[in-house]
C-alpha atoms as a PDB file:
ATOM      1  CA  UNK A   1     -11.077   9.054  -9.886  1.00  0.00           C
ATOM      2  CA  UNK A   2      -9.372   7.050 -12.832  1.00  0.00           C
ATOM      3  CA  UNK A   3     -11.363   4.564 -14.588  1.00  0.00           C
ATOM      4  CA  UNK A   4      -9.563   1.204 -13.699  1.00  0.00           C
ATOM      5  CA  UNK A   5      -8.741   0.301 -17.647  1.00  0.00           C
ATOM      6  CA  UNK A   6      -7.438   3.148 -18.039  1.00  0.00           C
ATOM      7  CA  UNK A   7      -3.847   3.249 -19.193  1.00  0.00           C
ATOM      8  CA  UNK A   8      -1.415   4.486 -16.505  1.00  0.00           C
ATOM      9  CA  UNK A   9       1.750   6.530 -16.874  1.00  0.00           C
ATOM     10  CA  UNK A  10       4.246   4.292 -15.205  1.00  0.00           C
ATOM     11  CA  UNK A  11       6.773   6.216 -12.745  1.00  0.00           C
ATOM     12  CA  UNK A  12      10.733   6.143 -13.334  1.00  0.00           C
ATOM     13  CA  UNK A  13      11.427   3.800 -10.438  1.00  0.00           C
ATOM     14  CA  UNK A  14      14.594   1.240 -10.349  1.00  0.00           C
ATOM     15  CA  UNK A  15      13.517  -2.367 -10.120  1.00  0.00           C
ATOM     16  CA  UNK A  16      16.536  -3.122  -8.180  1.00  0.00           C
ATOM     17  CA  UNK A  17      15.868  -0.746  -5.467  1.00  0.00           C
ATOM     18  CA  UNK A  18      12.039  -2.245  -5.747  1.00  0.00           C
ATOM     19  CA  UNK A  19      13.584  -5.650  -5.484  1.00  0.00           C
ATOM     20  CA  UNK A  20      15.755  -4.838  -2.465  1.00  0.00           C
ATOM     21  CA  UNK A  21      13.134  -3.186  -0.199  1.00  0.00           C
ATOM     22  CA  UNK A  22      14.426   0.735  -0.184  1.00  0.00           C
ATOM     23  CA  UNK A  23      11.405   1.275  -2.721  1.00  0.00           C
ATOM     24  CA  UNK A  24       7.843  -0.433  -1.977  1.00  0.00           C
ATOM     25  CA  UNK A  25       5.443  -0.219  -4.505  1.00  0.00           C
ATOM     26  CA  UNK A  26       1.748  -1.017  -4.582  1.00  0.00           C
ATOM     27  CA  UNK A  27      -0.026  -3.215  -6.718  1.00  0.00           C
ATOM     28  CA  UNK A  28      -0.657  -1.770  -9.452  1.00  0.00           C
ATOM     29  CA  UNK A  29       2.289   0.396  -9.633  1.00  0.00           C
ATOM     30  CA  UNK A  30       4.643  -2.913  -9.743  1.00  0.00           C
ATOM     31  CA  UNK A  31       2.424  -4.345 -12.331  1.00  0.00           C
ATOM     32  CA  UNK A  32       3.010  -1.028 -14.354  1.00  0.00           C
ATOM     33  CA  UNK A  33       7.213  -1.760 -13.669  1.00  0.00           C
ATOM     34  CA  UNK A  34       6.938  -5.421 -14.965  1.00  0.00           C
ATOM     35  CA  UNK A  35       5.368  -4.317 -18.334  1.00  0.00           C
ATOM     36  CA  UNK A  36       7.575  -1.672 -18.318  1.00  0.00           C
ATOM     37  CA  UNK A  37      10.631  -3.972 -18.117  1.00  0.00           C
ATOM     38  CA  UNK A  38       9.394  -6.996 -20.317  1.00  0.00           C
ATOM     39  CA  UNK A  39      12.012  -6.866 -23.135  1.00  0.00           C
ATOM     40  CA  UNK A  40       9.112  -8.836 -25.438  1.00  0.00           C
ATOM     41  CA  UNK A  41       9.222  -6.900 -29.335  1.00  0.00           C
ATOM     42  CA  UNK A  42      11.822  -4.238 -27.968  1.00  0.00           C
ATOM     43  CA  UNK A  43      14.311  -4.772 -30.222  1.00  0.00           C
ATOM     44  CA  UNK A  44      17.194  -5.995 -27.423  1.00  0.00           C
ATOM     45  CA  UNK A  45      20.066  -7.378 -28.259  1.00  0.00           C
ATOM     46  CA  UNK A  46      20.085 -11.229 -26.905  1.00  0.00           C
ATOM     47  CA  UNK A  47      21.777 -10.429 -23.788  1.00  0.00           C
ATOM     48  CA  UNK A  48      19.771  -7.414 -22.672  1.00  0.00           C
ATOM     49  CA  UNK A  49      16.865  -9.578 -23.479  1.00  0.00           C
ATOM     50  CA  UNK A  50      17.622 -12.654 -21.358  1.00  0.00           C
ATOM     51  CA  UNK A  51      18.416  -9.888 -18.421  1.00  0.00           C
ATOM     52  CA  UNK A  52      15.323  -8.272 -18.839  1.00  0.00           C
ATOM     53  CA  UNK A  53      13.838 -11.518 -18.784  1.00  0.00           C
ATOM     54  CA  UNK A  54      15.304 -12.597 -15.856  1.00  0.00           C
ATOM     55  CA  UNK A  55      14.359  -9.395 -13.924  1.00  0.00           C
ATOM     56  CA  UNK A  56      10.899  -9.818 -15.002  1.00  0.00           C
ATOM     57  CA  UNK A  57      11.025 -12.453 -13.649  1.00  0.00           C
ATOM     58  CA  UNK A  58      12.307 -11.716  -9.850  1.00  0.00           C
ATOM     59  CA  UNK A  59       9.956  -8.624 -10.147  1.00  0.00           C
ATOM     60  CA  UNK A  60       6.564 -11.372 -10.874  1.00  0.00           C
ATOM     61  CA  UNK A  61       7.941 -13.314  -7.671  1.00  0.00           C
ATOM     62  CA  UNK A  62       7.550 -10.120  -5.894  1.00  0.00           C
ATOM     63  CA  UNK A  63       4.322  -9.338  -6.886  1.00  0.00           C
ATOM     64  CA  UNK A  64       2.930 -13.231  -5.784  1.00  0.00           C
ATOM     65  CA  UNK A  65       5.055 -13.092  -2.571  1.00  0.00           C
ATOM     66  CA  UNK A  66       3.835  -9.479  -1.474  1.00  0.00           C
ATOM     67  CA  UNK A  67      -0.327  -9.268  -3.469  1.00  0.00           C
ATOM     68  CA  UNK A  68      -1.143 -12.904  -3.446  1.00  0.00           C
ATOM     69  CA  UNK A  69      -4.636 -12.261  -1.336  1.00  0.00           C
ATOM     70  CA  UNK A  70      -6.063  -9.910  -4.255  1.00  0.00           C
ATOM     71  CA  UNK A  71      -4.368 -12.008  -7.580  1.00  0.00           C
ATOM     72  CA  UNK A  72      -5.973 -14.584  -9.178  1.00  0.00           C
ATOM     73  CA  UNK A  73      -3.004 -17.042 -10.379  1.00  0.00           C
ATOM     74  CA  UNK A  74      -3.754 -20.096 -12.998  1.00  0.00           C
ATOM     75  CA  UNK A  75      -1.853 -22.248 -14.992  1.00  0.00           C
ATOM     76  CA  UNK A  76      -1.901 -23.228 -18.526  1.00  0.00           C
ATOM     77  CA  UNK A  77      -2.153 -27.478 -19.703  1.00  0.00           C
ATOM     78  CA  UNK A  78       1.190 -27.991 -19.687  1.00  0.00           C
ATOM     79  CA  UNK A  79       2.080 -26.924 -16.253  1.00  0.00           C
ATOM     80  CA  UNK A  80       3.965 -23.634 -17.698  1.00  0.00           C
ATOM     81  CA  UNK A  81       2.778 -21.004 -17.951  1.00  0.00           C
ATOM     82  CA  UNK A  82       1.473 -18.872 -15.082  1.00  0.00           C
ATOM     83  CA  UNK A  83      -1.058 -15.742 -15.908  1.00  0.00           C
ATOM     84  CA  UNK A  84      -1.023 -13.547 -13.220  1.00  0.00           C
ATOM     85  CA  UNK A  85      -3.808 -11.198 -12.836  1.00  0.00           C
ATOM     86  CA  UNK A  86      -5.361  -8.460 -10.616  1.00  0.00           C
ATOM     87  CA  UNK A  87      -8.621  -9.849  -9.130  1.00  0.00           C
ATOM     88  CA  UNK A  88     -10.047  -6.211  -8.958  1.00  0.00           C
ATOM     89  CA  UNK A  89      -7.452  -4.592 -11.093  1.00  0.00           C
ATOM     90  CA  UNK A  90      -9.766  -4.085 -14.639  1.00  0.00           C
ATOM     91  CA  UNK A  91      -7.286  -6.264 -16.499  1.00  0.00           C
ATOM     92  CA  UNK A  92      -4.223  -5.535 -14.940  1.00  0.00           C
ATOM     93  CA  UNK A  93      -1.955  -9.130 -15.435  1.00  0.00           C
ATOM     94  CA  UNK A  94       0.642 -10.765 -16.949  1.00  0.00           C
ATOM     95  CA  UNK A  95       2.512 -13.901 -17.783  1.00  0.00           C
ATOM     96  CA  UNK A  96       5.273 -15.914 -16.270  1.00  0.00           C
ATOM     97  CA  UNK A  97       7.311 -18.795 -16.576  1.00  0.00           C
ATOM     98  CA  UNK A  98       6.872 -21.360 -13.359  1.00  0.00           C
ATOM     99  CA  UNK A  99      10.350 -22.219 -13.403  1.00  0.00           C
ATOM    100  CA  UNK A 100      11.913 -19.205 -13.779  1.00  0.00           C
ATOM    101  CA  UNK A 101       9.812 -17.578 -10.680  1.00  0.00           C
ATOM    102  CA  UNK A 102      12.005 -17.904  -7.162  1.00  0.00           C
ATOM    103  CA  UNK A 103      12.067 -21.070  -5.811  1.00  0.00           C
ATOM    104  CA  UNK A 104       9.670 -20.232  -2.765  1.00  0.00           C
ATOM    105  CA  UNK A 105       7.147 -18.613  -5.072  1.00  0.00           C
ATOM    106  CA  UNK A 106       7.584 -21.543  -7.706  1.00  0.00           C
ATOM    107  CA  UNK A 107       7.300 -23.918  -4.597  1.00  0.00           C
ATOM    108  CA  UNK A 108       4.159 -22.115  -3.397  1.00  0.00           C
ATOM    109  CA  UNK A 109       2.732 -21.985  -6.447  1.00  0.00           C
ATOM    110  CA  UNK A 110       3.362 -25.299  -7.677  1.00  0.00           C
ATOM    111  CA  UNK A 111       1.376 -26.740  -4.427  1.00  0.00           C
ATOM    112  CA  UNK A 112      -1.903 -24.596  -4.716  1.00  0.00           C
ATOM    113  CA  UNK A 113      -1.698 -26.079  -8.400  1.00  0.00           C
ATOM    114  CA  UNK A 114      -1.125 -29.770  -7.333  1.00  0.00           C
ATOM    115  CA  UNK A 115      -3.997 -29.246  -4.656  1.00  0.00           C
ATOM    116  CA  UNK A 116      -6.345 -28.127  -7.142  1.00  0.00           C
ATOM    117  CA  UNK A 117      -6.006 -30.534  -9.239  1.00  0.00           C
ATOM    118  CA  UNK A 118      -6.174 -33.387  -7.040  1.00  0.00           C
ATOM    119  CA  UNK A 119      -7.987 -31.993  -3.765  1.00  0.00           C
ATOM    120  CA  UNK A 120     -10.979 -30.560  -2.918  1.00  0.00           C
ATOM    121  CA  UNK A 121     -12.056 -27.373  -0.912  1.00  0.00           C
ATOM    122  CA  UNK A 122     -12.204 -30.219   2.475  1.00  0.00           C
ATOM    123  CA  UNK A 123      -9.302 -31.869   1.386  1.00  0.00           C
ATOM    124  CA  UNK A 124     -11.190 -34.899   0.332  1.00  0.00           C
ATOM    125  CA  UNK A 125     -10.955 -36.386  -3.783  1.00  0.00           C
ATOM    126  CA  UNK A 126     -12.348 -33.838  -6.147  1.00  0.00           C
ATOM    127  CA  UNK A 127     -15.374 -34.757  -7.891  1.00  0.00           C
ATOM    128  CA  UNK A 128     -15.166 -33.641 -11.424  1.00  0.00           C
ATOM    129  CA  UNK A 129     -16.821 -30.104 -11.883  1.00  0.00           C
ATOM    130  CA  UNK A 130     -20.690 -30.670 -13.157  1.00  0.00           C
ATOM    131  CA  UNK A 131     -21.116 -29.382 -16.668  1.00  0.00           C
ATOM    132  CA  UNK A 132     -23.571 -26.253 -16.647  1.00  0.00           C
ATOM    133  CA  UNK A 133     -27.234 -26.283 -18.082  1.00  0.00           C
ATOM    134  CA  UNK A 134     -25.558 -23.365 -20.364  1.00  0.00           C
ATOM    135  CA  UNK A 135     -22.002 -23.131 -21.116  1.00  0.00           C
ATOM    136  CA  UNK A 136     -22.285 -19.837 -21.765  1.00  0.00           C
ATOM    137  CA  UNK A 137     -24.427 -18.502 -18.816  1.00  0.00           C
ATOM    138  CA  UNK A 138     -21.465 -18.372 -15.831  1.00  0.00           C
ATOM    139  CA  UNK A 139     -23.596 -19.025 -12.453  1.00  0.00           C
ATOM    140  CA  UNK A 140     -24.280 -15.962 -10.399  1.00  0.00           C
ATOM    141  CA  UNK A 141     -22.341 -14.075  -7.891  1.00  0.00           C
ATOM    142  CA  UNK A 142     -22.535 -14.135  -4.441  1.00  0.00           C
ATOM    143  CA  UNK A 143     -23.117 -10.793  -3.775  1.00  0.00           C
ATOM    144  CA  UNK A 144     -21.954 -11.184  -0.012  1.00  0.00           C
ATOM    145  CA  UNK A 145     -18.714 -12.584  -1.102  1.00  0.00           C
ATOM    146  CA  UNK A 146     -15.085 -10.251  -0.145  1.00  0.00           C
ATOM    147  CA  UNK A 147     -14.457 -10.498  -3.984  1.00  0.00           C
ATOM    148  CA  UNK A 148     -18.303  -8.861  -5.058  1.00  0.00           C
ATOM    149  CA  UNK A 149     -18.189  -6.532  -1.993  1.00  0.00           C
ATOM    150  CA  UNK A 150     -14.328  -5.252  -3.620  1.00  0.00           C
ATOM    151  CA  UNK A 151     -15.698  -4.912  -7.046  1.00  0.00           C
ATOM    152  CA  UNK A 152     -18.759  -3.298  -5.660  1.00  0.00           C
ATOM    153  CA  UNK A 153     -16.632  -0.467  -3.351  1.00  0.00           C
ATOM    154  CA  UNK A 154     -14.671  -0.116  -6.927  1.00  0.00           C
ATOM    155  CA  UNK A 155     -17.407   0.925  -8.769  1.00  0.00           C
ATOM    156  CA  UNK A 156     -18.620   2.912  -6.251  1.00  0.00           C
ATOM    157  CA  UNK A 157     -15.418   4.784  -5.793  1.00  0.00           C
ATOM    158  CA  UNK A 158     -15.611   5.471  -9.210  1.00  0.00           C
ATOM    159  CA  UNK A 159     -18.809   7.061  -8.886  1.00  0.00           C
ATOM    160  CA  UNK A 160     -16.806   9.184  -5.745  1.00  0.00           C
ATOM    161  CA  UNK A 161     -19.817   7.564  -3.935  1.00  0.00           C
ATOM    162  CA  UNK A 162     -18.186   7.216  -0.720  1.00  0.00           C
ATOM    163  CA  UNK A 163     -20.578   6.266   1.791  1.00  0.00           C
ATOM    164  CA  UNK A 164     -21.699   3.524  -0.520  1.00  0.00           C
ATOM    165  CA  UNK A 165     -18.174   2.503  -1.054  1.00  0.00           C
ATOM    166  CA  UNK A 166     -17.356   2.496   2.735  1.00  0.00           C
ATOM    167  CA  UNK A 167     -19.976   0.089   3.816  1.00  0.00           C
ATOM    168  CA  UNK A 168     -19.288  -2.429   0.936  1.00  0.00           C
ATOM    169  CA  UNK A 169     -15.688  -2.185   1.780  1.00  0.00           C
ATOM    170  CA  UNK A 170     -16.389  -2.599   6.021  1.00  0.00           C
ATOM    171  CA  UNK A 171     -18.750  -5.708   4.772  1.00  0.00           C
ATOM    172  CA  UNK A 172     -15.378  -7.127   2.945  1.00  0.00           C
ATOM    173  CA  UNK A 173     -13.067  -6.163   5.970  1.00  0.00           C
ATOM    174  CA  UNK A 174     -15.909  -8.131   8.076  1.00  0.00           C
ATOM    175  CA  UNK A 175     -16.384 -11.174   5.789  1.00  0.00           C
ATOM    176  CA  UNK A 176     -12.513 -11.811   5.131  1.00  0.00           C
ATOM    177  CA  UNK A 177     -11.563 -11.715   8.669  1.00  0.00           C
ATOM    178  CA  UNK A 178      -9.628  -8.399   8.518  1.00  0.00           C
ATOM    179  CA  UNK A 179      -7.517  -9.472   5.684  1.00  0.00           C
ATOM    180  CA  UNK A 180      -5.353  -7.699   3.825  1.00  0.00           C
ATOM    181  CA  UNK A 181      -6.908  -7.251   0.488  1.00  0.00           C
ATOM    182  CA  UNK A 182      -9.778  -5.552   2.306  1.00  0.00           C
ATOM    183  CA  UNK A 183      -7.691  -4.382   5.069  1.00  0.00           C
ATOM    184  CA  UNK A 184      -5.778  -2.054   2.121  1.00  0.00           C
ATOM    185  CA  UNK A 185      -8.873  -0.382   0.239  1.00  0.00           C
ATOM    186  CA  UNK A 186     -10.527  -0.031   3.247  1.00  0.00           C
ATOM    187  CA  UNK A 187      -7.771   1.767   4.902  1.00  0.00           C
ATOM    188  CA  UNK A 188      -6.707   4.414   1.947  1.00  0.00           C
ATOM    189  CA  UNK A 189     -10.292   5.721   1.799  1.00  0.00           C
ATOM    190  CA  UNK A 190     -10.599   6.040   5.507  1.00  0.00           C
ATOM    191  CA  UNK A 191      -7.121   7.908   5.855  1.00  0.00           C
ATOM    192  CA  UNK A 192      -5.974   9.051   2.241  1.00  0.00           C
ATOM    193  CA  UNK A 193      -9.718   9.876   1.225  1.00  0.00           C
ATOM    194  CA  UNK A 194     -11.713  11.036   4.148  1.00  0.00           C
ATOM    195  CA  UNK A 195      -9.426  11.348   6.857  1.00  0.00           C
ATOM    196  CA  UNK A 196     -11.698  10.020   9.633  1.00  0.00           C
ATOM    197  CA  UNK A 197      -9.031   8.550  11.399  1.00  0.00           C
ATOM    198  CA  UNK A 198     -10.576   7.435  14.537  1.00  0.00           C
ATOM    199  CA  UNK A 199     -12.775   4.932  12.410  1.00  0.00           C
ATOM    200  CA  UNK A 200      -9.197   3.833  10.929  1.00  0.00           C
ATOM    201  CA  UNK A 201      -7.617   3.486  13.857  1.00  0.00           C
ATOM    202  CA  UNK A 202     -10.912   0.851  15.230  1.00  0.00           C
ATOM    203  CA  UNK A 203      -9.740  -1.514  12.894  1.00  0.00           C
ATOM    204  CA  UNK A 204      -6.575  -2.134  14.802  1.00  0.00           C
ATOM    205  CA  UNK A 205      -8.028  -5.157  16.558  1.00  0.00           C
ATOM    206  CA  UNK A 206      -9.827  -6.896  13.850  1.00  0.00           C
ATOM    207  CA  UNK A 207      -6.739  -7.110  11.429  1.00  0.00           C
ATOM    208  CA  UNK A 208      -5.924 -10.579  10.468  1.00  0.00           C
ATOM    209  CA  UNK A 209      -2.289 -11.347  11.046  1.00  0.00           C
ATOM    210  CA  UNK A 210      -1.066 -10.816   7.325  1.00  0.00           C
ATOM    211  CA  UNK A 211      -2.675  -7.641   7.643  1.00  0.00           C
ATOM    212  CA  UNK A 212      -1.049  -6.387  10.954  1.00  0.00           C
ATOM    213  CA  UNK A 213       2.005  -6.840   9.413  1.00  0.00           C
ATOM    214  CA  UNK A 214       1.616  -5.449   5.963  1.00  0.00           C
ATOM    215  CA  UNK A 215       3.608  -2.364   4.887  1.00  0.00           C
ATOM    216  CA  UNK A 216       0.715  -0.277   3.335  1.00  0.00           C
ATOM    217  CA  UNK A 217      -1.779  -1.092   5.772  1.00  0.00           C
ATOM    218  CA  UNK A 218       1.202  -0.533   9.043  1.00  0.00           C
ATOM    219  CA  UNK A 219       1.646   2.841   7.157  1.00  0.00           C
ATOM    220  CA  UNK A 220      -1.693   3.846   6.779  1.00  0.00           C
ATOM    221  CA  UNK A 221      -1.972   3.287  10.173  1.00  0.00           C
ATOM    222  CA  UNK A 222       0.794   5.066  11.268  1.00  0.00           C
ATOM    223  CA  UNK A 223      -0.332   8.645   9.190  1.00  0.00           C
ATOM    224  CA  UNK A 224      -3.911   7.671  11.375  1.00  0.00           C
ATOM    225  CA  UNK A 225      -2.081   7.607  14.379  1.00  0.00           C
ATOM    226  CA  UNK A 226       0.116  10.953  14.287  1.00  0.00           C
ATOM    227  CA  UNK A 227      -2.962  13.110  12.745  1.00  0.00           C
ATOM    228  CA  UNK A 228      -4.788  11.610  15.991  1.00  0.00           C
ATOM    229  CA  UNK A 229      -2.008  12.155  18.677  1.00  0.00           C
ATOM    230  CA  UNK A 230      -1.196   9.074  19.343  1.00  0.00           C
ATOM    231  CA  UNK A 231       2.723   9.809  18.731  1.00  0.00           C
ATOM    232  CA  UNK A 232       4.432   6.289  19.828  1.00  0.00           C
ATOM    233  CA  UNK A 233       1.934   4.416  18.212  1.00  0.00           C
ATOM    234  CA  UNK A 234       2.573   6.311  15.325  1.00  0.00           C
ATOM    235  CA  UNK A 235       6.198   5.413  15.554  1.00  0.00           C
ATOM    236  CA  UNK A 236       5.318   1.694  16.485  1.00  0.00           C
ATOM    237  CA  UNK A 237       3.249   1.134  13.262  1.00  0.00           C
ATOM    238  CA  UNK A 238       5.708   2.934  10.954  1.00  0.00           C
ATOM    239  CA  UNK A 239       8.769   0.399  12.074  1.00  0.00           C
ATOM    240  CA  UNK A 240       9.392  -1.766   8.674  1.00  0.00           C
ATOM    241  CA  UNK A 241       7.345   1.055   6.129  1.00  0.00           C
ATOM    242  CA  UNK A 242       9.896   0.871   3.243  1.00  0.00           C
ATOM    243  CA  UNK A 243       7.633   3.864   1.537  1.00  0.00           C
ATOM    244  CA  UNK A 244       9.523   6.736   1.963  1.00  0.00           C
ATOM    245  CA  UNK A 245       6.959   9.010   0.876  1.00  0.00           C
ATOM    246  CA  UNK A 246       4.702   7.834   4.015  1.00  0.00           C
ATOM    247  CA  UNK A 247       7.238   7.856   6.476  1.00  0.00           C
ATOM    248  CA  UNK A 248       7.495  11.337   5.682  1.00  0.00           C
ATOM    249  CA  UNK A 249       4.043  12.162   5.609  1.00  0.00           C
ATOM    250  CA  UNK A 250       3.990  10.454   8.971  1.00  0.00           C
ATOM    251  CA  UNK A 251       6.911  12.329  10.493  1.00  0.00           C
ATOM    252  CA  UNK A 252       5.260  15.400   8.941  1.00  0.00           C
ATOM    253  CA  UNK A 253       1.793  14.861  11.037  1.00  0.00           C
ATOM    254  CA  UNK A 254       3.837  14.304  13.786  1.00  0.00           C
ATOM    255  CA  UNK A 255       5.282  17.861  14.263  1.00  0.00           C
ATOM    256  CA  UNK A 256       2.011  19.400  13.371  1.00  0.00           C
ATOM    257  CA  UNK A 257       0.956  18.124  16.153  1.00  0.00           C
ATOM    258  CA  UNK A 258       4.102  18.622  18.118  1.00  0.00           C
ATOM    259  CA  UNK A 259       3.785  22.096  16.944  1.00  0.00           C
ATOM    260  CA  UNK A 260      -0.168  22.667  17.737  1.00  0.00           C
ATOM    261  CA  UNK A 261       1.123  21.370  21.299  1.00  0.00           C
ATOM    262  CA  UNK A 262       3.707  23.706  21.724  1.00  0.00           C
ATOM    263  CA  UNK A 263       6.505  20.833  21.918  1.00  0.00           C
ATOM    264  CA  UNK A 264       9.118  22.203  19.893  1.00  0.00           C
ATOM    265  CA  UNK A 265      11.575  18.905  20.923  1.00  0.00           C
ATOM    266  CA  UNK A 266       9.208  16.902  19.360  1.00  0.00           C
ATOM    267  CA  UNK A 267       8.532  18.850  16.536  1.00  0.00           C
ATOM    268  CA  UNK A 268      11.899  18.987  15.826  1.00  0.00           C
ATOM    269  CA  UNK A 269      12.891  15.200  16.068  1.00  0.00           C
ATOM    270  CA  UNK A 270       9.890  14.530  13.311  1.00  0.00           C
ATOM    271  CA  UNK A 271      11.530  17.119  11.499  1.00  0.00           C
ATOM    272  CA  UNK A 272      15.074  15.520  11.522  1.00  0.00           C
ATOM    273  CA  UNK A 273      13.762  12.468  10.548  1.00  0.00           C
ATOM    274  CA  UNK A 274      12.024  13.875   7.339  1.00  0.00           C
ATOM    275  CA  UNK A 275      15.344  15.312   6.891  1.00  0.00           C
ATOM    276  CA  UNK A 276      17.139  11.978   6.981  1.00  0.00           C
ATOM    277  CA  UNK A 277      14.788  10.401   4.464  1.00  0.00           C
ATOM    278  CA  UNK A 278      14.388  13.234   2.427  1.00  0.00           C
ATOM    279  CA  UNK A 279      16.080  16.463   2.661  1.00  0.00           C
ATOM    280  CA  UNK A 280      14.541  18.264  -0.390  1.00  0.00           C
ATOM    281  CA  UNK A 281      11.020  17.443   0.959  1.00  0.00           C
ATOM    282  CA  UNK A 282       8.473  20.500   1.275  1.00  0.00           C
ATOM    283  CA  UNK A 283       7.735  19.961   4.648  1.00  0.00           C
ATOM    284  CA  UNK A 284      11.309  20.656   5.635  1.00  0.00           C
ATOM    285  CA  UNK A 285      10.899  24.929   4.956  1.00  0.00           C
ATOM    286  CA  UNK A 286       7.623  24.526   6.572  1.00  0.00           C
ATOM    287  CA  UNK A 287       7.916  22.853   9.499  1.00  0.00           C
ATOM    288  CA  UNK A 288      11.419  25.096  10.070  1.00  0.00           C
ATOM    289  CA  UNK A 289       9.545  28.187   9.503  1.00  0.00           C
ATOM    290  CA  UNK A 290       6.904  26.939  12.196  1.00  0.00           C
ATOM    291  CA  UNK A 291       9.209  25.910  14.364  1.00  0.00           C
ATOM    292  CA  UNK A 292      11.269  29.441  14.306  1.00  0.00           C
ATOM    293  CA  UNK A 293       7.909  31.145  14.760  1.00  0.00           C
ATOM    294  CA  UNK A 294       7.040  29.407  17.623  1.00  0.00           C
ATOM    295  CA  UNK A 295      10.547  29.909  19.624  1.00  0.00           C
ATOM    296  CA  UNK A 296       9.775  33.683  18.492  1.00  0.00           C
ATOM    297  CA  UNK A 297       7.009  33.919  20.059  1.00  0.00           C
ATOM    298  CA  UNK A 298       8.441  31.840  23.226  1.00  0.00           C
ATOM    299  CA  UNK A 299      11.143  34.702  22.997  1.00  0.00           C
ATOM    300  CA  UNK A 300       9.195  37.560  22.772  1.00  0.00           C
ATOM    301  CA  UNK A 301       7.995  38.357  26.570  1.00  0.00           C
ATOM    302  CA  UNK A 302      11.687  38.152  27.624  1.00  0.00           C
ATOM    303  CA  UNK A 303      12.907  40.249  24.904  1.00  0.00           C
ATOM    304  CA  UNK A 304       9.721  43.485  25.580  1.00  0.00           C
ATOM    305  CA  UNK A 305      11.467  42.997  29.040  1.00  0.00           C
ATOM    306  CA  UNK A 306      15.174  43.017  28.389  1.00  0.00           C
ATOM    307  CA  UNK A 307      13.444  45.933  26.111  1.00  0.00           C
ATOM    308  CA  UNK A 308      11.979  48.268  28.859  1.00  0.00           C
ATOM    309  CA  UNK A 309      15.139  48.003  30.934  1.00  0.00           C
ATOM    310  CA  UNK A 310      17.378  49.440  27.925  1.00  0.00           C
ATOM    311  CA  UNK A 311      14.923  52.111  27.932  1.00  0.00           C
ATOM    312  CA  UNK A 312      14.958  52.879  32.047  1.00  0.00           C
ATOM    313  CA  UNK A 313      16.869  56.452  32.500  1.00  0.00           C
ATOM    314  CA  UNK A 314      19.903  55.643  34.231  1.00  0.00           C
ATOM    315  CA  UNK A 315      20.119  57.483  37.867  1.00  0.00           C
END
């Protein structure tokens, strides 16, 4: 698995689409489009520049709006400057301007900022911070803590140690309530990694609202579902999944199972659909070339009979 700092090819993906819905990307993958669009030392004309800017811009208000559970968001002095980072990304972040972020993100933002500053955790005055015995010593972790049991499952993963990586990520699914920054990692090793879908499907109950109604984590769900049978709830979790890549990977789990069933309607409505999203897919040959098998072999004890009547001497 890729070290986290490691640089990552971005993919050719239109930020408008991404901004409209029709695309969803994850994390890291829209961090990798905002660097890829920041006009900064590009050599733009002033016009292309302030557009790029601007787009930036929308994009960053996407990423708070959609990944604010696992960024850590701060402000500079002057009440600026916002750097945006990944809390578990391996320095994944960038930099925005407050006011030119939309206005419910600005709003949103501006309000954790103002709460800070003037609230505590129990909404009571906030006592200025105590000054550490060393300034350069930061106080240590909470090891129990969602954040040190993410980092933990990270480094782990790295290591492809996935037992070890599954129980610190369960721990952080536990501690933050089903959330969706555990809800997420937890999921894509559990159905992308290891498959066990049963033990995916489990978590259904414990997801925290946000999480429930998350696009990765309703998709993740849904590919869980159709490996396991469970064909409407496989539909029911894939309504609002703007990836089209995982509806069809959903659609395609759903006539291999049609097709291990023998239910060649079924098999072919998952296959229309994979059509209709994407027509050049690969599992469009294959799951037409299962499906013509199987109404071959449904054929084939009418046709030996239709066969030893042609060859009956006629009297």
């Amino acid at each position: 698995m890729a070290k986290g700092n490691r640089k990552r090819k971005a993919k050719a993906v239109d930020p408008a689409r991404v901004l409209s819905g029709a695309v969803r990307l994850g994390l890291r993958e829209l961090f990798d489009l905002i660097h890829d669009v920041n006009p900064t030392e590009r050599g733009l004309s002033r016009e292309k520049e302030e557009q790029r800017y601007a787009l930036k811009s929308r994009l960053q208000s996407l990423l708070v709006r959609d990944f604010d559970a696992e960024l850590d968001v701060r402000i500079d002095d002057d009440h600026r400057v916002v750097a945006i980072h990944h809390r578990y990304g391996g320095g994944d972040g960038c930099h925005a301007i407050l006011d030119e972020l939309d206005e419910d993100v600005r709003a949103m933002l501006r309000r954790r900022f103002d709460e800070r500053m003037h609230t505590g955790a129990d909404g009571s005055e906030a006592a200025p911070a105590p000054r550490p015995a060393d300034p350069g010593e930061p106080p240590p972790e909470d090891p129990t803590s969602v954040d040190a049991l993410l980092r933990a499952a990270e480094a782990h993963l790295e290591d492809y140690a996935y037992d070890e990586a599954q129980a610190a990520l369960e721990a952080a699914f536990a501690a933050s309530g089903g959330a969706t920054s555990a809800a997420r990692p937890l999921l894509r090793l559990l159905v992308d990694l290891l498959g066990t879908n049963a033990t995916a499907l489990a978590l259904r109950p414990r997801l925290a609202r946000d999480a429930s109604e998350d696009g990765e984590v309703r998709g993740l769900l849904a590919l869980a579902a159709a490996r396991a049978g469970e064909a409407a709830a496989a539909k029911d979790w894939l309504r609002d999944v703007a990836d089209e890549t995982r509806r069809v990977e959903v659609h395609a789990a759903l006539a291999d199972r049609a097709l291990a069933a023998h239910e060649l309607a079924e098999a072919a409505s998952a296959l229309s659909a994979i059509q209709a999203i994407d027509p050049a897919s690969p599992h469009v040959l294959r799951i037409e070339g299962a499906i013509a098998r199987e109404q071959q072999e449904e054929r084939a004890p009418l046709e030996a009979q239709l066969a030893e009547l042609d060859d009956e001497p006629v009297e």
